[in-house]
Protein backbone atom coordinates (compact mmCIF):
# COMPACT_ATOMS: atom_id res chain seq x y z
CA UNK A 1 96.62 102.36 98.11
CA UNK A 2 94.51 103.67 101.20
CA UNK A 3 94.51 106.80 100.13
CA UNK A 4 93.58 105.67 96.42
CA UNK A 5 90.47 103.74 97.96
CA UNK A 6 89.35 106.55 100.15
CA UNK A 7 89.18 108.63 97.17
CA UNK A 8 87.12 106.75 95.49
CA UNK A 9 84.62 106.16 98.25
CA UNK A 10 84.58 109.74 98.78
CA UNK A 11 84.00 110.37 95.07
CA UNK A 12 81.42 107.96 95.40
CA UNK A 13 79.39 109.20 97.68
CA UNK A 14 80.28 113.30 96.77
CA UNK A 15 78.55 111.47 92.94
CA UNK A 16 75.66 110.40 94.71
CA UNK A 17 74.59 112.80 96.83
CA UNK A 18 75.08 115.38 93.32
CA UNK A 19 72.52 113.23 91.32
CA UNK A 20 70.41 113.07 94.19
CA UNK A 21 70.33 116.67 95.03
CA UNK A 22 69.52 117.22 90.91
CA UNK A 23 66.05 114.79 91.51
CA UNK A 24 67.74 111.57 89.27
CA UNK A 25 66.92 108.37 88.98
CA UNK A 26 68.88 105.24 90.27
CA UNK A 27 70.73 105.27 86.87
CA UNK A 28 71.93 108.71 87.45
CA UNK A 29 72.74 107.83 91.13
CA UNK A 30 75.04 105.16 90.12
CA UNK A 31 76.37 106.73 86.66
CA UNK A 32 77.40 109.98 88.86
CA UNK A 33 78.87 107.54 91.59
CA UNK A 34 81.26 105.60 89.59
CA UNK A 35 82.21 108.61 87.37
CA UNK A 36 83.10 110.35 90.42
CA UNK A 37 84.92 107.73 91.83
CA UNK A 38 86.78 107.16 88.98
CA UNK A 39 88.09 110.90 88.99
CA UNK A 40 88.48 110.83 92.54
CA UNK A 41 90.20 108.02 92.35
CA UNK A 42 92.69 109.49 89.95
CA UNK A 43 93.51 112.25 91.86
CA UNK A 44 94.18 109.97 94.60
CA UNK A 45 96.36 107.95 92.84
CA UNK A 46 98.49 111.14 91.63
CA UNK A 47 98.31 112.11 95.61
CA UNK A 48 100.02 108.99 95.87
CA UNK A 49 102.70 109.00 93.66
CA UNK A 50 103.42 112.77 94.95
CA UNK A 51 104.29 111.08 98.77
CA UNK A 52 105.78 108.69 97.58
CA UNK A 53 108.48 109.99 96.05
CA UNK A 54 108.49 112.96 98.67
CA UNK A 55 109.38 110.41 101.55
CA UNK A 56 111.80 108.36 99.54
């Protein structure tokens, strides 16, 4: 689940700083945050699932 979470903060933050460096408002700061967390979240959560059943 750490790795899930740190995803998504990372995601978070990579969707923030994108709508920021494209001049948008605070809608498109958090609209870019969560959709980026979402996919990064995703892909952490298949990152997951891959070490998991690569240690067991």
């Amino acid at each position: 689940m750490v790795v899930v979470l740190g995803m998504a903060v990372l995601g978070a933050i990579l969707g923030a700083l994108t709508a920021r460096k494209r001049n948008g408002s605070g809608a498109d700061l958090a609209q870019y945050a969560a959709g980026y967390g979402i996919a990064f979240a995703l892909v952490g959560l298949v990152l997951s699932l891959i070490l998991v059943r690569l240690v067991s």
